[in-house]
Protein backbone atom coordinates (compact mmCIF):
# COMPACT_ATOMS: atom_id res chain seq x y z
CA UNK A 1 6.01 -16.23 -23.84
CA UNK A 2 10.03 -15.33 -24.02
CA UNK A 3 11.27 -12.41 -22.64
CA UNK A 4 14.43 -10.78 -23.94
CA UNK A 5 16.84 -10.89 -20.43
CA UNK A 6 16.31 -6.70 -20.04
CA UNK A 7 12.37 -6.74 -20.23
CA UNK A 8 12.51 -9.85 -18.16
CA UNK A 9 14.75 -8.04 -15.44
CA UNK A 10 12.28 -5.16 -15.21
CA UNK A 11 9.04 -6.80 -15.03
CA UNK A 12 10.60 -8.97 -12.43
CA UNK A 13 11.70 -5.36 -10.41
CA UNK A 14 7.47 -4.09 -10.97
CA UNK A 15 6.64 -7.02 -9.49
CA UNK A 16 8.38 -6.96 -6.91
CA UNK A 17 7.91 -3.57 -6.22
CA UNK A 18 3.52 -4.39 -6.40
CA UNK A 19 4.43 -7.13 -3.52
CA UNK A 20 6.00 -4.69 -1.24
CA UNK A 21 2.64 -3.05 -0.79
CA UNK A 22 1.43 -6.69 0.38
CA UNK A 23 3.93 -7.91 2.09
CA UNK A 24 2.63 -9.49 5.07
CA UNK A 25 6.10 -10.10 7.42
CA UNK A 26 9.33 -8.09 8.00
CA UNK A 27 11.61 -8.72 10.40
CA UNK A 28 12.43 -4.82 10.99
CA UNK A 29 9.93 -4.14 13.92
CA UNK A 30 9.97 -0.67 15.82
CA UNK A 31 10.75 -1.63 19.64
CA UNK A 32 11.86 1.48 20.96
CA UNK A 33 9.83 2.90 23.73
CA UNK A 34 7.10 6.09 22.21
CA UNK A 35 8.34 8.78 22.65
CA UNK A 36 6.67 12.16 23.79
CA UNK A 37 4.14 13.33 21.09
CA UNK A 38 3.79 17.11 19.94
CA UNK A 39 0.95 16.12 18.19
CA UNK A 40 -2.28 13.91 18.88
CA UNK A 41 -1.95 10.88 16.77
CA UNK A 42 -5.59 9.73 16.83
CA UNK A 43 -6.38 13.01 15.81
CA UNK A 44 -4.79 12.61 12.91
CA UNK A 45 -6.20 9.46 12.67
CA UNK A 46 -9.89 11.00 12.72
CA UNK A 47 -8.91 13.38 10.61
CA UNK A 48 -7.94 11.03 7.88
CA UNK A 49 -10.89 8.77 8.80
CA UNK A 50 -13.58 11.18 7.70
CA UNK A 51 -11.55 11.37 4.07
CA UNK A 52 -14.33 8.11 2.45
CA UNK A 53 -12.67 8.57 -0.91
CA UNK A 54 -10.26 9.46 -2.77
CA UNK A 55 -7.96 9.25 -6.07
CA UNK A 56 -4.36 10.93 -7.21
CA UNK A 57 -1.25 10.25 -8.84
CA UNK A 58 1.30 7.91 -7.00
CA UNK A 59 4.81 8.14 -7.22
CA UNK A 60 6.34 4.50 -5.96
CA UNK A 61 10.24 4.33 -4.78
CA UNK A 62 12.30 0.95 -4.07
CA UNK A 63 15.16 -0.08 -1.84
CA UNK A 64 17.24 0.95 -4.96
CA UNK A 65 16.05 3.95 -5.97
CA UNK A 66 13.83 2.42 -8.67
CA UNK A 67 10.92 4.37 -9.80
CA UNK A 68 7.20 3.72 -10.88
CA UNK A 69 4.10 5.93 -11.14
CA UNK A 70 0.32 5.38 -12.05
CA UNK A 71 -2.85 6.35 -10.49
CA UNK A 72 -4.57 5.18 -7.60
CA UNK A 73 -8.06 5.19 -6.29
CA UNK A 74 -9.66 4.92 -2.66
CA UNK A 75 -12.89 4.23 -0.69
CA UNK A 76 -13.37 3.20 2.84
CA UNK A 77 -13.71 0.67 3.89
CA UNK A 78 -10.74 -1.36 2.64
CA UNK A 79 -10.48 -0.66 -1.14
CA UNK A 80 -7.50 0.47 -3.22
CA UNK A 81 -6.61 0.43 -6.29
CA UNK A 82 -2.99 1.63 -7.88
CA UNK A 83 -3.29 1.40 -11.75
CA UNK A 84 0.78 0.93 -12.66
CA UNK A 85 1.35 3.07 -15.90
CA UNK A 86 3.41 1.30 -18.33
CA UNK A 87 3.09 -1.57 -21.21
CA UNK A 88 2.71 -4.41 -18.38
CA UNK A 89 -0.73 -3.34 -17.37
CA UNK A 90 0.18 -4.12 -13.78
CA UNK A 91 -2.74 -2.79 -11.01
CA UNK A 92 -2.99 -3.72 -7.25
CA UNK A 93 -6.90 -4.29 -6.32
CA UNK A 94 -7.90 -4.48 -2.72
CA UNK A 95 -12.21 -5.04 -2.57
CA UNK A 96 -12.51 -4.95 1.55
CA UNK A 97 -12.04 -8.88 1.82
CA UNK A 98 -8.78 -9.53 -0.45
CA UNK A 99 -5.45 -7.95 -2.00
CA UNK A 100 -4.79 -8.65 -5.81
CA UNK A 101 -1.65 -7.90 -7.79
CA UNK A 102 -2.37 -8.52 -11.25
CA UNK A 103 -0.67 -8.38 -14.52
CA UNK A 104 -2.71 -7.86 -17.73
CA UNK A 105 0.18 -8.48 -20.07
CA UNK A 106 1.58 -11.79 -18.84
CA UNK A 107 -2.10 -13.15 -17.47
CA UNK A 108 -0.37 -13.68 -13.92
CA UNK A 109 -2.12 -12.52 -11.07
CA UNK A 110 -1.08 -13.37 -6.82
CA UNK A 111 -4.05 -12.98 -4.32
CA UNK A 112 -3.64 -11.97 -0.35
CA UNK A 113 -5.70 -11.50 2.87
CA UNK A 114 -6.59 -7.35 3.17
CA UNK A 115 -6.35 -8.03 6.93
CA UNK A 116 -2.94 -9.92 6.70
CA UNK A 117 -1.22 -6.66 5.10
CA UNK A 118 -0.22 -3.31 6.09
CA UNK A 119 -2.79 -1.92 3.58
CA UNK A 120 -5.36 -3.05 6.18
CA UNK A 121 -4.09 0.08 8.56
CA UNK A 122 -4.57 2.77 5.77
CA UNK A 123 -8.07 1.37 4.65
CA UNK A 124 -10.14 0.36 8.08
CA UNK A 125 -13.49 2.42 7.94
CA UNK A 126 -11.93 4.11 11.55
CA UNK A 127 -8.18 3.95 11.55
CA UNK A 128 -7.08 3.66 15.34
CA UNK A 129 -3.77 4.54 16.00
CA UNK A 130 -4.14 4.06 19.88
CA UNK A 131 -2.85 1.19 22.07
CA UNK A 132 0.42 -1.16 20.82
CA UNK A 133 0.56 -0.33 17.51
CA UNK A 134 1.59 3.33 17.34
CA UNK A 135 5.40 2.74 17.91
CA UNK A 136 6.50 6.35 17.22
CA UNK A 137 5.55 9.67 15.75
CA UNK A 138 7.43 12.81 15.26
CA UNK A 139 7.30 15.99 13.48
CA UNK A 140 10.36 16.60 10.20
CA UNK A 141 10.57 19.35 8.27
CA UNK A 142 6.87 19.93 7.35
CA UNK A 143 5.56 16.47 7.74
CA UNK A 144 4.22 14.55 11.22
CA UNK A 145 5.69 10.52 10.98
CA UNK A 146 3.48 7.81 12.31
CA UNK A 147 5.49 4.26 12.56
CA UNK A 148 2.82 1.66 13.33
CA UNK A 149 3.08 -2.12 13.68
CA UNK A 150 0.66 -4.49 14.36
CA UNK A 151 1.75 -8.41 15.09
CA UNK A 152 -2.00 -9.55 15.72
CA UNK A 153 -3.23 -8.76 11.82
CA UNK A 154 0.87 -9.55 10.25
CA UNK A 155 3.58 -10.43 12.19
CA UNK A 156 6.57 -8.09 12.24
CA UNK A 157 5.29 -6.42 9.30
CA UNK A 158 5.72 -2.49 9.51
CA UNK A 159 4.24 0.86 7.83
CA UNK A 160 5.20 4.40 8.24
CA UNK A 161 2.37 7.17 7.59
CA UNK A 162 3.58 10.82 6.80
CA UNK A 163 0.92 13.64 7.06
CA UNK A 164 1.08 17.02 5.99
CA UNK A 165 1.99 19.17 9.63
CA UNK A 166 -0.59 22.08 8.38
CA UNK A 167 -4.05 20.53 6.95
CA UNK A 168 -3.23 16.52 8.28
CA UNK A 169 -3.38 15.18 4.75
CA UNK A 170 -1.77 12.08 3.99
CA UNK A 171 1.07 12.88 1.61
CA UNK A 172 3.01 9.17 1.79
CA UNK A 173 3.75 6.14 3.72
CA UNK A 174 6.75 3.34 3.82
CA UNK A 175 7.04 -0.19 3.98
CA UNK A 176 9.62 -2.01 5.02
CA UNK A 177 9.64 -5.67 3.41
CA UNK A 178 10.84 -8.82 5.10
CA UNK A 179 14.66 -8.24 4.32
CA UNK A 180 14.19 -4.87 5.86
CA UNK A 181 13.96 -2.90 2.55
CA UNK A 182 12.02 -0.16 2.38
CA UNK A 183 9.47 0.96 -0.68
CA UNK A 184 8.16 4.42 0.02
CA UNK A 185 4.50 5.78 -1.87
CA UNK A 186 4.20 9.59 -2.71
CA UNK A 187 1.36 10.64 -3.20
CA UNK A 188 -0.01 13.60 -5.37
CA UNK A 189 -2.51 15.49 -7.14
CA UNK A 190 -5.07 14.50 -4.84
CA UNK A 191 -8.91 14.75 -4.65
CA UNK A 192 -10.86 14.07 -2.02
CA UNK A 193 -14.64 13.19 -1.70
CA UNK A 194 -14.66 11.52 -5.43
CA UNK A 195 -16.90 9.24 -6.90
CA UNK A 196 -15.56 6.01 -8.22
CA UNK A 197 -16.67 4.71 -11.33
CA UNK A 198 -18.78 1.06 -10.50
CA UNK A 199 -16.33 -1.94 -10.48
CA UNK A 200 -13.25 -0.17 -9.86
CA UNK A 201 -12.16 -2.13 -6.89
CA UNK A 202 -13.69 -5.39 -8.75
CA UNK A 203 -11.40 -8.55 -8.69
CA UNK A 204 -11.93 -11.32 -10.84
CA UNK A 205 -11.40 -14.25 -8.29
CA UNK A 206 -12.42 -16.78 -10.88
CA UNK A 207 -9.51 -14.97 -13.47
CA UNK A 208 -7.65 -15.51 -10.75
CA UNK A 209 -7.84 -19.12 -10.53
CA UNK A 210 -7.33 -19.36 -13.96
CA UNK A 211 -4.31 -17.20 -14.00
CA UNK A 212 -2.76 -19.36 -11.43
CA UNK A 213 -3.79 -22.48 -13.10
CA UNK A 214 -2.54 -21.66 -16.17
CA UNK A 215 0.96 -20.49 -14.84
CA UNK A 216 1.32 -23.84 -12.90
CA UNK A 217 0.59 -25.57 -16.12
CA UNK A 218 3.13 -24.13 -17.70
């Protein structure tokens, strides 16, 4: 399949943008010392702990101000899904074990390790914020900011949490990719509590295979 050089461009920039969420090494780690808290971090942490599910709207941001939105879809432990609106049919799976970013229009699809991404800090059944990886928090405007890094699970890799300062709702959180970029997801429009409709965090591992088959064929 040709691509004209525009289309091309921007399903190159999607990409891109779907990898952020799984990059796995950045070379922007947090090293300055913690500095005194106003608020209880692990209580934040409970509190978004006992949230089991979830789905919304997402807003996604890149380093250059380029813009993507879909829907997304949660369940603890360790599943995701971000459904990428848009003619690509792009989605980002996570099932608990792996992280897929797959593309329905092109057949491509790139599979990761869940516990070798950042993902792996928003998703754990109990998210602990205690010990080495909290690197900062901090209250701005009306949001509380949570920097945590975690070199045991992937490298210098980096993730910024932002909860609402009143109820402790998580309304975003940043990445910061291995050139130091940063991709920031809003999110919006959220329920909590949801069911999820059977085989929603599904991934095709044997699509997968032949996706990547097919593509090194080519």
């Amino acid at each position: 399949m040709k691509l004209d050089n525009g289309m091309a461009s921007k399903t190159k920039r999607l990409r891109g943008w779907c990898f952020v969420i799984v990059a796995a090494a950045a070379t922007n780690g947090f090293t300055t010392a913690l500095p005194a808290a106003p608020v209880d971090a692990q209580a934040i942490a409970d509190h978004f702990t006992s949230i089991k599910s979830m789905s919304g709207d997402f807003v996604q941001s890149g380093p250059k101000a380029e813009r993507t939105s879909g829907r997304f879809f949660l369940q603890r432990p360790g599943k995701i899904r971000f459904n990428y609106a848009g003619q690509w049919g792009i989605s980002v799976i996570a099932d608990g074990k792996s992280v897929v970013v797959y593309n329905k229009k092109l057949r491509t699809s790139r599979l990761y390790s869940l516990s070798k991404t950042p993902l792996k800090l928003l998703l754990d059944n109990k998210v602990d914020l205690s010990g080495s990886r909290l690197k900062s928090i901090r209250e701005e405007g009306d949001l509380i900011i949570i920097k945590l890094s975690d070199k045991s699970s992937f490298g210098n890799s980096n993730i910024s949490m932002m909860f609402d300062r009143k109820n402790l709702d998580l309304r975003k959180w940043s990445l910061i990719d291995e050139k130091g970029l940063t991709t920031t997801v809003t999110i919006f429009n959220v329920k909590q509590g949801v069911r999820v409709a059977e085989g929603t965090f599904t991934i095709d591992y044997a699509a997968n295979r032949e996706n990547n088959t097919s593509t090194k064929s080519r």
